[in-house]
Protein backbone atom coordinates (compact mmCIF):
# COMPACT_ATOMS: atom_id res chain seq x y z
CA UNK A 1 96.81 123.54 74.08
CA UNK A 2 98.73 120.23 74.58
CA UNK A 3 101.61 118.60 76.22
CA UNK A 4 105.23 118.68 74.77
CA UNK A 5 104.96 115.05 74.22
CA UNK A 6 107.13 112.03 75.05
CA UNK A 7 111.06 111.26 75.87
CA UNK A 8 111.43 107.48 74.01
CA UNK A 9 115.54 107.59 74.89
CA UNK A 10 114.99 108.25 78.90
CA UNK A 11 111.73 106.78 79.53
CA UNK A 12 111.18 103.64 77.25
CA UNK A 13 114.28 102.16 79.70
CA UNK A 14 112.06 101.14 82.04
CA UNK A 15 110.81 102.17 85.44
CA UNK A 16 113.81 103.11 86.73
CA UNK A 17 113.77 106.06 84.40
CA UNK A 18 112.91 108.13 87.54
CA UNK A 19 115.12 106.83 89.95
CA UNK A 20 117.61 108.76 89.15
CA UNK A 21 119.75 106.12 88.65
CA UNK A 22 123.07 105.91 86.19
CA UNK A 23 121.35 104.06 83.87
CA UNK A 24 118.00 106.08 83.85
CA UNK A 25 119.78 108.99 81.28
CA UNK A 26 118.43 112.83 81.61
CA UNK A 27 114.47 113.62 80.18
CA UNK A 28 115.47 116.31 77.52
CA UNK A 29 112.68 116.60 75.33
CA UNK A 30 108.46 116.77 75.93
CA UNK A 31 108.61 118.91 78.75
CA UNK A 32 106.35 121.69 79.21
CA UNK A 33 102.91 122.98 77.19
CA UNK A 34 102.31 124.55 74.33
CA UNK A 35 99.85 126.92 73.59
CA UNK A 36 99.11 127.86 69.75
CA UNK A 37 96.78 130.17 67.92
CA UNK A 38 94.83 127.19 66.04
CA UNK A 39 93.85 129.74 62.69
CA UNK A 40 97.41 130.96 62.40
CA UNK A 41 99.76 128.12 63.76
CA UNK A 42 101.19 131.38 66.24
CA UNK A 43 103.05 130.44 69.09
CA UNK A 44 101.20 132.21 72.10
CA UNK A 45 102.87 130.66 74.85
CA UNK A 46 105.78 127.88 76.15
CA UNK A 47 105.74 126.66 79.34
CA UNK A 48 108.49 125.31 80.31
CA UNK A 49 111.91 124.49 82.01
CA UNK A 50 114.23 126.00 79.42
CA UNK A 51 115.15 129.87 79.41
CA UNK A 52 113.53 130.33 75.73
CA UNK A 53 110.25 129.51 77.67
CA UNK A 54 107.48 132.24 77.43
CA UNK A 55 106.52 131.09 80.54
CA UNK A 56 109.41 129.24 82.53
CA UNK A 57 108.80 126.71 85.47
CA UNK A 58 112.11 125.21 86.17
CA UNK A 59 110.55 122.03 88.00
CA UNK A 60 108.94 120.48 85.07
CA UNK A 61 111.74 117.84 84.52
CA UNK A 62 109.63 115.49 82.73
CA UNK A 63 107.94 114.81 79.70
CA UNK A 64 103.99 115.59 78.72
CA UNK A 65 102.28 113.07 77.31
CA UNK A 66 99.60 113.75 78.45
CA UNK A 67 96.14 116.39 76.73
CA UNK A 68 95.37 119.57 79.12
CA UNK A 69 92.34 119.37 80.74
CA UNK A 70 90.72 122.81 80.70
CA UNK A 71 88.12 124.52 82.77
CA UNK A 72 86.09 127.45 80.71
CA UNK A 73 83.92 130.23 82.72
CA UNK A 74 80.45 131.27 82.34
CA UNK A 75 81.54 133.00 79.28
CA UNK A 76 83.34 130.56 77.45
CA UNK A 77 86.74 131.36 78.23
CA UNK A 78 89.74 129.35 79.69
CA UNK A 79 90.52 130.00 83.20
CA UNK A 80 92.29 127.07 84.34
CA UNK A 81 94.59 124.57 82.67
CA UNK A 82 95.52 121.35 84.30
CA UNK A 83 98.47 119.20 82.84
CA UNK A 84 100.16 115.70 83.95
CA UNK A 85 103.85 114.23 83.62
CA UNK A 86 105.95 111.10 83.84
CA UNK A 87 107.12 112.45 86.89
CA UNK A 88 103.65 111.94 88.54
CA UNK A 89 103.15 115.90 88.96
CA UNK A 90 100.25 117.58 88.13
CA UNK A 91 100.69 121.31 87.41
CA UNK A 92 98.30 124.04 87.41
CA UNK A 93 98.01 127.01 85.18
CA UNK A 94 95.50 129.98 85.83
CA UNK A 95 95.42 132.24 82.48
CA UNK A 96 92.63 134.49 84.88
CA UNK A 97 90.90 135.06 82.09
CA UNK A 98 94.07 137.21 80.72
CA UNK A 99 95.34 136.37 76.98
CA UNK A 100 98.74 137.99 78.10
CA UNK A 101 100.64 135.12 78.86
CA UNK A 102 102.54 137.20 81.15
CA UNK A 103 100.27 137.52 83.47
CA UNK A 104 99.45 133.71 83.59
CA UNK A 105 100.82 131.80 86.97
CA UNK A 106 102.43 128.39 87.45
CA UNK A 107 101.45 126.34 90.34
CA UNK A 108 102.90 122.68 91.07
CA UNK A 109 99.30 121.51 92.40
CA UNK A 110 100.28 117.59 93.27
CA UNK A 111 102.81 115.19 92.92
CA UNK A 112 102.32 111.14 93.56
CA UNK A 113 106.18 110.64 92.58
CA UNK A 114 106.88 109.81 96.61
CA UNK A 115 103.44 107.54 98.13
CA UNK A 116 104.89 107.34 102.00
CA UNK A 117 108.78 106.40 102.32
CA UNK A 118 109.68 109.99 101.77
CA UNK A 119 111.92 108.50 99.25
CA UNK A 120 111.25 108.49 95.69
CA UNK A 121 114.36 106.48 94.34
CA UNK A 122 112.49 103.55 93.57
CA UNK A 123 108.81 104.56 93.11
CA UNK A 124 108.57 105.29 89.47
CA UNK A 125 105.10 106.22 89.13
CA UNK A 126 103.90 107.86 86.03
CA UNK A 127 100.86 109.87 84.54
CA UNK A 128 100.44 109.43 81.34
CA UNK A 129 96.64 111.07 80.76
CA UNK A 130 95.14 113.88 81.12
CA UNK A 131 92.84 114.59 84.59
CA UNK A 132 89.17 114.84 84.72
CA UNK A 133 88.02 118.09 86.94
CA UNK A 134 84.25 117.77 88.81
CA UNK A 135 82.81 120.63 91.19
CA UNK A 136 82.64 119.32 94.19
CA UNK A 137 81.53 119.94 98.26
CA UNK A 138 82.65 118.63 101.65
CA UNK A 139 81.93 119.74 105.19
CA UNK A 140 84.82 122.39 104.57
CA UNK A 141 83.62 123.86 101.47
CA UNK A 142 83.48 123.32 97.83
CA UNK A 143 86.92 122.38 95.54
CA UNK A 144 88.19 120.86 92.08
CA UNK A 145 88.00 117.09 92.60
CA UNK A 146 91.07 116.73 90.01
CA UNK A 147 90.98 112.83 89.34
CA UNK A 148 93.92 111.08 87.68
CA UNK A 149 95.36 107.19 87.76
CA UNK A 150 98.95 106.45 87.57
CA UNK A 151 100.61 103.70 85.22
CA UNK A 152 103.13 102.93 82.49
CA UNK A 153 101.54 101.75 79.25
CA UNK A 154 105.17 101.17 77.91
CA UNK A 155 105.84 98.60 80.44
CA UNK A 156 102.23 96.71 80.94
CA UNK A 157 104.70 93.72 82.70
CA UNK A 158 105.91 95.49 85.37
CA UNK A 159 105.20 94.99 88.54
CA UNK A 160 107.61 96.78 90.58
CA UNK A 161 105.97 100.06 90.45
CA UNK A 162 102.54 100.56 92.99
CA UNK A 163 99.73 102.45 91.31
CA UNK A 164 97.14 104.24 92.51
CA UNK A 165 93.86 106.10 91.54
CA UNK A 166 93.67 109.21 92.86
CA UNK A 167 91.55 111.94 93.36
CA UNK A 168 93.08 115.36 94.98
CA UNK A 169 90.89 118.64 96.06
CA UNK A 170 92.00 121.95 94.69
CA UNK A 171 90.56 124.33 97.09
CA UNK A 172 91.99 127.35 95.34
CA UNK A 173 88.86 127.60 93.28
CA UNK A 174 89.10 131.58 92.46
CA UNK A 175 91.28 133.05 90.30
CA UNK A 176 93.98 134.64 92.15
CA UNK A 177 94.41 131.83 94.57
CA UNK A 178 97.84 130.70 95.84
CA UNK A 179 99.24 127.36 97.02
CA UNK A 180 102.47 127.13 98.54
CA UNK A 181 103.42 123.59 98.37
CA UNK A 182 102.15 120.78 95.96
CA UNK A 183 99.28 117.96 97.51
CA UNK A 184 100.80 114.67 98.37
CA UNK A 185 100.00 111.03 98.63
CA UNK A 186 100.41 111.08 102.44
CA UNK A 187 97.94 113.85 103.04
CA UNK A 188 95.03 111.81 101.09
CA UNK A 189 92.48 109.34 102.91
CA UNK A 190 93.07 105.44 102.03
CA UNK A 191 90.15 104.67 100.44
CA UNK A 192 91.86 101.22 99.20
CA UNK A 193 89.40 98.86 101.68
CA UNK A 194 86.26 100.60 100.86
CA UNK A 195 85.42 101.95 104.98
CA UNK A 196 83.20 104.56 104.25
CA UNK A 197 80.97 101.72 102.58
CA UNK A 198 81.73 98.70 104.14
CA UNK A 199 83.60 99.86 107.38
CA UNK A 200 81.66 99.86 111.10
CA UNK A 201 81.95 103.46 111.36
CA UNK A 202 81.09 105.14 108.40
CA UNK A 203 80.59 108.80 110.17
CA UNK A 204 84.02 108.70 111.18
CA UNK A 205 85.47 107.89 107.80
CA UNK A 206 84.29 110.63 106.03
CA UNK A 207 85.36 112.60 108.47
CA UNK A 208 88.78 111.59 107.77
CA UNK A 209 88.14 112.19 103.92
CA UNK A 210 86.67 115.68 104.66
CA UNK A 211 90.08 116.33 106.50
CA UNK A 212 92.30 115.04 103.73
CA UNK A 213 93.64 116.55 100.37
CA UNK A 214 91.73 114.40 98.42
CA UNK A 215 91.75 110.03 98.10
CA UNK A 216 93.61 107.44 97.00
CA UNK A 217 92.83 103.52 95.95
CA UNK A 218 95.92 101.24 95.72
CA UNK A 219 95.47 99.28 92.57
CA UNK A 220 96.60 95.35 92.49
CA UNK A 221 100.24 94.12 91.84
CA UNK A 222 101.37 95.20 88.65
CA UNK A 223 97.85 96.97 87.51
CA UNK A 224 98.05 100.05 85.81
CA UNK A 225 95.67 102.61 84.89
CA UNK A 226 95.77 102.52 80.95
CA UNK A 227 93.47 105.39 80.17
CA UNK A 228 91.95 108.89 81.33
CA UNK A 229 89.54 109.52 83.89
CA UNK A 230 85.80 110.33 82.40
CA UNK A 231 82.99 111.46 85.04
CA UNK A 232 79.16 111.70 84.36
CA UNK A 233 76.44 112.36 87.27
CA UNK A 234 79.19 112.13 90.13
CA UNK A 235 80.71 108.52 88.71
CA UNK A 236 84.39 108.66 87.67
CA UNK A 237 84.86 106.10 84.87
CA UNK A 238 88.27 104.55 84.26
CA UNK A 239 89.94 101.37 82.34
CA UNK A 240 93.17 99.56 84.46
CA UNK A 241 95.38 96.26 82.88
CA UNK A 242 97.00 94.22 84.92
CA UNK A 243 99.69 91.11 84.23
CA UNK A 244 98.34 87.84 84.52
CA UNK A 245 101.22 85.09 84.63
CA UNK A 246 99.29 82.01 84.97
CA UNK A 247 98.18 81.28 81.78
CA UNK A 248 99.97 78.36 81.20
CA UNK A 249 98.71 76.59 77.68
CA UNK A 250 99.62 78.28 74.17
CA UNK A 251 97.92 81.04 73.45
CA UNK A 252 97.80 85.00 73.84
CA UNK A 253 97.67 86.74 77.18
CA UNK A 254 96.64 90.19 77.09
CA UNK A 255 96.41 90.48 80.65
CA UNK A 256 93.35 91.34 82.95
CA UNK A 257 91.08 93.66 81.79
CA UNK A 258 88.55 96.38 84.04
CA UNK A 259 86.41 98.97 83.91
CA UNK A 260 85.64 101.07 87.00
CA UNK A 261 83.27 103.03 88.20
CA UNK A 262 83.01 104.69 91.52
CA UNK A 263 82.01 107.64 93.66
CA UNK A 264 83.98 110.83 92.43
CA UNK A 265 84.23 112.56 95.72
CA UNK A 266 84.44 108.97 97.93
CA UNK A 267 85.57 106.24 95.77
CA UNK A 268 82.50 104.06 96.89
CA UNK A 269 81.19 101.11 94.54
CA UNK A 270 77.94 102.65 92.72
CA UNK A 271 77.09 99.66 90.34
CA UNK A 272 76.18 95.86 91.04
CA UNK A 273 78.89 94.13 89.53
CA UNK A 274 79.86 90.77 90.83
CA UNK A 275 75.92 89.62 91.29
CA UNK A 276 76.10 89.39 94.82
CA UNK A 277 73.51 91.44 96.41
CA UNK A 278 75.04 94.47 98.12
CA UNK A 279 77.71 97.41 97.29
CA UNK A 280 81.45 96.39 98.23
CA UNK A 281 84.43 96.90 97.00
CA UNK A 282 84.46 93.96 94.32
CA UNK A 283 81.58 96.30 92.98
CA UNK A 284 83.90 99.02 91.82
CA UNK A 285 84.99 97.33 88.28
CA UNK A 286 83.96 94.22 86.20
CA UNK A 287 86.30 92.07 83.79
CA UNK A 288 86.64 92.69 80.23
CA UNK A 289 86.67 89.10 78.20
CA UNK A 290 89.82 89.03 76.11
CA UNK A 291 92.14 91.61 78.55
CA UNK A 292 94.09 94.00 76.62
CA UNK A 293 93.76 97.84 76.79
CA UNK A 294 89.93 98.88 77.27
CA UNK A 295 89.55 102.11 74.72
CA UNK A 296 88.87 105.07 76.78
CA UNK A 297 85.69 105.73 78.24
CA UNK A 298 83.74 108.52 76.51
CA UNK A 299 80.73 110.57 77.41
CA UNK A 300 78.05 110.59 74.41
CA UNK A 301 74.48 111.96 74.78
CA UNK A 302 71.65 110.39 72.44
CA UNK A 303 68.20 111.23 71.69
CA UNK A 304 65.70 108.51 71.86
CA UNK A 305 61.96 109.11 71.91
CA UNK A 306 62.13 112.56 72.33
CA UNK A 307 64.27 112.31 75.35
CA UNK A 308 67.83 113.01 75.96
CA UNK A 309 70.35 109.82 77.60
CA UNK A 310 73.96 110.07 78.49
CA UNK A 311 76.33 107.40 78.93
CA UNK A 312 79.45 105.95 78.73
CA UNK A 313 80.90 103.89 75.93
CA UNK A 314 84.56 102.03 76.65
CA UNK A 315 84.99 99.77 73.19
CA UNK A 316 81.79 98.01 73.44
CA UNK A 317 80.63 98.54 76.63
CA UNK A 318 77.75 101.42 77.61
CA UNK A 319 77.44 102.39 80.76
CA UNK A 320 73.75 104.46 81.61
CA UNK A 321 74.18 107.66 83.80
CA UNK A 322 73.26 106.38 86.85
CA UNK A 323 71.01 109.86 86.98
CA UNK A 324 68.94 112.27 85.22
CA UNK A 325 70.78 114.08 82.29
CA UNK A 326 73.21 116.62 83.27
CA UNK A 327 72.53 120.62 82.34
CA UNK A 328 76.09 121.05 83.09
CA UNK A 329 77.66 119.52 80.08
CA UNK A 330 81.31 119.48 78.39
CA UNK A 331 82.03 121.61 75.62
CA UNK A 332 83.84 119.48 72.62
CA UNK A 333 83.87 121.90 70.13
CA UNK A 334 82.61 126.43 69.52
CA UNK A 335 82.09 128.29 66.80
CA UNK A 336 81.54 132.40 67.62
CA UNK A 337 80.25 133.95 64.62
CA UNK A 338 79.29 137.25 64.27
């Protein structure tokens, strides 16, 4: 299962390239999903805006870039396929456990193209990696926290576009579950200024977050999340660049480099970072010494002593699970044999 890829001619002009401006030209190519039989190279399914789609969904106008995250059952098998685009959508697809792809449903689960004008002429936000999906629980009742950051790697100079991280609650946890209308940024909780850590009423700002869709955290001017979302033990781990101008001697300037890590269903800090004594927001990421593109953080689990340890790894930094090990783990790779 993957995304349809990339559209170099529309998108590589810039932000703009989703303005819908004269100059922006039409996305024509990398939209949709495919879906292949892996033994026989089989085409089992195309979603997709064009009428040779298996399965068409006129609204995906953009490219995919992006891998599909996918949820598996009890059994093993795929229920659930999340998918980004350059359009800053994030669409759902429920196979319910059916390998008819006819009977497999579409849903247009949240969009960050607009953050609170109403107007998206001039955003230009992209996702360009996949999601990461942990169970999760409020006050209201348990959902998919569906975690994704928004930025253009193409364009690591720009700073006209705001980014965000985001995390967004799918509630429609069973399989036939409908949703009418996709999540948006103005129904999330601003968790930009860190109140549910730092603020004087903490009570009352979760009760905001239990009320929204989901959170967001407005990144710094220009910063752009440059990699995909990986969570272990309730931490969401995540790499952002951002420009830096003022270098002003000779010499390469690969920007500012960080690694985050904070609260999945809150976005609180969850690490001592800066050495000050005491969780705040300059506690959600540490500086990388040379900027540039941290690799992607990746989950690993290693035996020492007899023991099992998980962690993170982002180039060469290792993160420790901040808890025990996990019994709920991710499944890289099956082999059924009879």
């Amino acid at each position: 299962m993957f995304g349809a890829g990339y559209d170099e001619t529309a998108e590589d002009l810039g932000p703009d390239s989703l303005s819908g401006s004269a100059s922006a030209g039409a996305v024509t190519k990398g939209r949709g999903v495919y879906v292949i039989d892996a033994f026989t190279g089989n085409l089992i399914a195309n979603i997709g805006p064009n009428g040779s789609a298996t399965i068409q969904e006129t609204g995906m106008t953009h490219s995919v870039p992006s891998n599909v995250a996918v949820l598996e059952d009890s059994s093993g098998y795929a229920y659930r396929l999340y998918v980004t685009d350059t359009g800053a959508n994030i669409w759902r697809i429920d196979t319910q456990n059916d390998p008819s792809p006819s009977d497999w449903t579409v849903t247009h689960f949240a969009s960050a193209a607009d953050d609170f004008d109403g107007d998206t002429a001039n955003d230009g936000r992209k996702f360009m990696y996949r999601v990461d999906v942990v169970e999760a629980k409020d006050s209201i009742g348990n959902y998919h926290a569906v975690l994704v950051g928004s930025g253009d790697r193409e364009h690591p100079f720009d700073t006209s576009v705001q980014n965000y991280m985001m995390m967004f609650k799918d509630r429609f946890t069973n399989l036939l579950s409908d949703q009418s209308a996709p999540i948006v940024m103005s129904s999330l909780y601003d968790a930009t200024d860190n109140l549910i850590q730092e603020g004087s009423d903490s009570t009352a700002q979760i009760a905001l977050l239990d009320a929204a869709n989901g959170w967001y955290i407005a990144l710094g001017s220009g910063e752009k999340v440059v990699s995909h979302v990986t969570s272990l033990a309730g931490v969401a781990y995540f790499n952002t660049n951002q420009p830096d101008f003022g270098l002003t001697s000779c010499g390469s300037n690969l920007g500012i480099a960080r690694i985050y890590q904070i609260a999945v269903t809150n976005a609180v800090a969850v690490t001592e970072n800066d050495a000050i004594s005491g969780l705040t927001v300059d506690d959600r990421s540490y500086e990388v010494p040379g900027g540039g593109y941290p690799p992607p953080p990746v989950h690993i689990i290693v035996e020492i002593d007899g023991e099992f340890q998980e962690a993170i790894i982002s180039g060469t930094e290792i993160n420790a699970s901040p808890a025990e090990f996990n019994t709920r783990t991710r499944t890289f790779w099956t082999q059924w044999v009879d």
